[in-house]
Protein backbone atom coordinates (compact mmCIF):
# COMPACT_ATOMS: atom_id res chain seq x y z
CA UNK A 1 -15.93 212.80 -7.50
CA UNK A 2 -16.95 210.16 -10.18
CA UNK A 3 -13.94 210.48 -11.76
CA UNK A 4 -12.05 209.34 -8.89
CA UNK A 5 -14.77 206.64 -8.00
CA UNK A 6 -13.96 205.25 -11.27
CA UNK A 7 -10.17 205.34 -10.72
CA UNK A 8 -10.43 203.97 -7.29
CA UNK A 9 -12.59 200.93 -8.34
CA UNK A 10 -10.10 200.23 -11.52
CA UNK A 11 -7.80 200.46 -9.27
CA UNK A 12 -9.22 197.97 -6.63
CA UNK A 13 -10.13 195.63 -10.14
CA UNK A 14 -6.52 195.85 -10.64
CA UNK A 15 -5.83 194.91 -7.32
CA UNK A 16 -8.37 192.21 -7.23
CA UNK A 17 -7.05 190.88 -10.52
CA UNK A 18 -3.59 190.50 -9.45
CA UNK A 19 -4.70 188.48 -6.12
CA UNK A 20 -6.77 186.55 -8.56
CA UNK A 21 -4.65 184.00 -10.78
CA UNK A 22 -5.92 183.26 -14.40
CA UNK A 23 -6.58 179.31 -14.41
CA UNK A 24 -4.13 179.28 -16.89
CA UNK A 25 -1.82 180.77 -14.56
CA UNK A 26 -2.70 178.20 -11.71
CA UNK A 27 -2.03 175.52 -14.08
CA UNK A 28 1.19 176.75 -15.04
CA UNK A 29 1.92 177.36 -11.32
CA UNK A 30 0.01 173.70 -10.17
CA UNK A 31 2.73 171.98 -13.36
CA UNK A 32 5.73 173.94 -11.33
CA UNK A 33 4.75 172.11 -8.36
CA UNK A 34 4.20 168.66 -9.40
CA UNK A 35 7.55 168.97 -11.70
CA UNK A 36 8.94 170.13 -8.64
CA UNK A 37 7.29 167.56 -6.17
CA UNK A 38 8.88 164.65 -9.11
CA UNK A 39 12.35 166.03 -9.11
CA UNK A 40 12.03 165.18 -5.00
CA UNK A 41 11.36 161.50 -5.75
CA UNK A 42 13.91 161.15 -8.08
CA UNK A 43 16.05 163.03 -5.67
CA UNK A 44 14.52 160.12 -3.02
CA UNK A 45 14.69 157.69 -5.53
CA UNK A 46 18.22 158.11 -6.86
CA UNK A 47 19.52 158.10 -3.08
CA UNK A 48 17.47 154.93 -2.14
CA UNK A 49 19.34 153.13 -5.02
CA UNK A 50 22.86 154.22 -3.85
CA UNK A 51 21.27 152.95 -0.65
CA UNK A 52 20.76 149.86 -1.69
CA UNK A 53 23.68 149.71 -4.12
CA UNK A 54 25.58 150.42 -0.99
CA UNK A 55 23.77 147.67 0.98
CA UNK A 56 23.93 145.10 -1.91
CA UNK A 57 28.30 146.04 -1.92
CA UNK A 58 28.23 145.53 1.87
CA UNK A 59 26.53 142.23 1.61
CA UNK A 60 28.80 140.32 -1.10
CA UNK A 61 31.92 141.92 1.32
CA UNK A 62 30.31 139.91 4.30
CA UNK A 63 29.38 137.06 2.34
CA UNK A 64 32.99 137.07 0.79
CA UNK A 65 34.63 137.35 4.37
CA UNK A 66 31.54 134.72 5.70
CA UNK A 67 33.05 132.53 2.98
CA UNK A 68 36.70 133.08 3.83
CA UNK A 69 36.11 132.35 7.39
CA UNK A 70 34.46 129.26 6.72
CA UNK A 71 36.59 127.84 4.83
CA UNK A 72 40.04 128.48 7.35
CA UNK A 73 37.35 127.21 9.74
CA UNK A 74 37.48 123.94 7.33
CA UNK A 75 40.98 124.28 7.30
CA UNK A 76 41.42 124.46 11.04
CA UNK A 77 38.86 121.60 11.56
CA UNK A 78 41.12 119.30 9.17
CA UNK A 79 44.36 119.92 11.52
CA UNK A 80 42.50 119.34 14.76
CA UNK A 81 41.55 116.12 13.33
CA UNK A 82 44.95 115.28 12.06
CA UNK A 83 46.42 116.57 15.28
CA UNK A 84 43.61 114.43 17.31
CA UNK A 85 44.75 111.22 15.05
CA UNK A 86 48.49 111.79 16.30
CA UNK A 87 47.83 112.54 19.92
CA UNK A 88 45.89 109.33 19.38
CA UNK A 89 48.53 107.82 17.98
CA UNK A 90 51.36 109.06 21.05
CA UNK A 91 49.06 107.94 23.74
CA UNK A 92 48.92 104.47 22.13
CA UNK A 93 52.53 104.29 22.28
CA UNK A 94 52.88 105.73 25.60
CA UNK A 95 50.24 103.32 27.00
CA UNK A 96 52.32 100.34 25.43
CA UNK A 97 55.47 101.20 26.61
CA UNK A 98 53.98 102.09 29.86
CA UNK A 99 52.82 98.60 29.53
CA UNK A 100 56.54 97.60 29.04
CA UNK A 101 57.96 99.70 31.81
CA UNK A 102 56.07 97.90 33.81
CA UNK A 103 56.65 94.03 33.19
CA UNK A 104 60.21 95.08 33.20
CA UNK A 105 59.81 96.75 36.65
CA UNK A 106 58.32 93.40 37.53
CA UNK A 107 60.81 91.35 35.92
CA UNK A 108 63.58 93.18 37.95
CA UNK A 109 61.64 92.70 41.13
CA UNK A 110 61.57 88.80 40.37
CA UNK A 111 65.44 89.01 39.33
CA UNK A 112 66.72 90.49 42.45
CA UNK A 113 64.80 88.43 44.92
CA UNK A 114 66.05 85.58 42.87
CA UNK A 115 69.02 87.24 43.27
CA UNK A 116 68.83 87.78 46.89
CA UNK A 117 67.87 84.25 47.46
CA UNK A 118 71.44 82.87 45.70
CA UNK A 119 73.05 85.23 47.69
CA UNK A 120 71.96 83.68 50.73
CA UNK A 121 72.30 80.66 49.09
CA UNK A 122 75.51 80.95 48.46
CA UNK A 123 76.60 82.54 52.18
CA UNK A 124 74.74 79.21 53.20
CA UNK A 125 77.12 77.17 51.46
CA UNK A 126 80.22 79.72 52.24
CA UNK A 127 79.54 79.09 56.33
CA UNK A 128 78.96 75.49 55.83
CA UNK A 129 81.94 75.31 53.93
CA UNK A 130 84.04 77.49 56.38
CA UNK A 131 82.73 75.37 59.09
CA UNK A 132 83.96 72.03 57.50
């Protein structure tokens, strides 16, 4: 009976020393963690600066098309001016001859009631005539 009272309790010390690490062996496994628990942030860390390399790409692409559409924004400015300066331009004309169109209507108004007074002028003078 002793001699299986002994085995049984080296046995349970066996046990017990298997649940129970060495602190050599929980440093070993405490190292495995934290190298594992670095490779993560480098993991997080190498895809936050793709991120960001990704972001900083993005930005010069809108700032380069930002840029782009400014400047045929310029462009288009520059012909709506030059466009404005012509219409300008036309409608000065138009108003002038306008102007024109109009003193000559007025001048033919004036030339054919001078016109229709010689007429009857003239009958005037064509019945006194026929009635001498």
């Amino acid at each position: 009976l002793q001699k299986e009272l002994l085995k049984y309790k080296q046995e349970a010390r066996n046990l017990q020393g298997i649940k129970t690490t060495s602190p050599q062996d929980a440093l070993q496994q405490r190292l495995i963690q934290q190298d594992a628990a670095v490779l993560q942030l480098k993991q997080e860390l190498l895809r936050a600066s793709m991120d960001k390399e990704e972001l900083h790409n993005q930005n010069v692409d809108l700032q380069r098309k930002v840029e782009e559409r400014n400047r045929l924004l310029a462009e288009y400015k520059k012909e709506l001016c030059q466009k404005d300066r012509h219409l300008q331009q036309h409608q000065a004309k138009l108003d002038e001859m306008l102007r024109q169109l109009s003193e000559a209507s007025y001048q033919q108004v004036d030339l054919e009631r001078e016109l229709e007074h010689k007429e009857a002028l003239l009958a005037h003078c064509m019945k006194r005539e026929a009635e001498e």
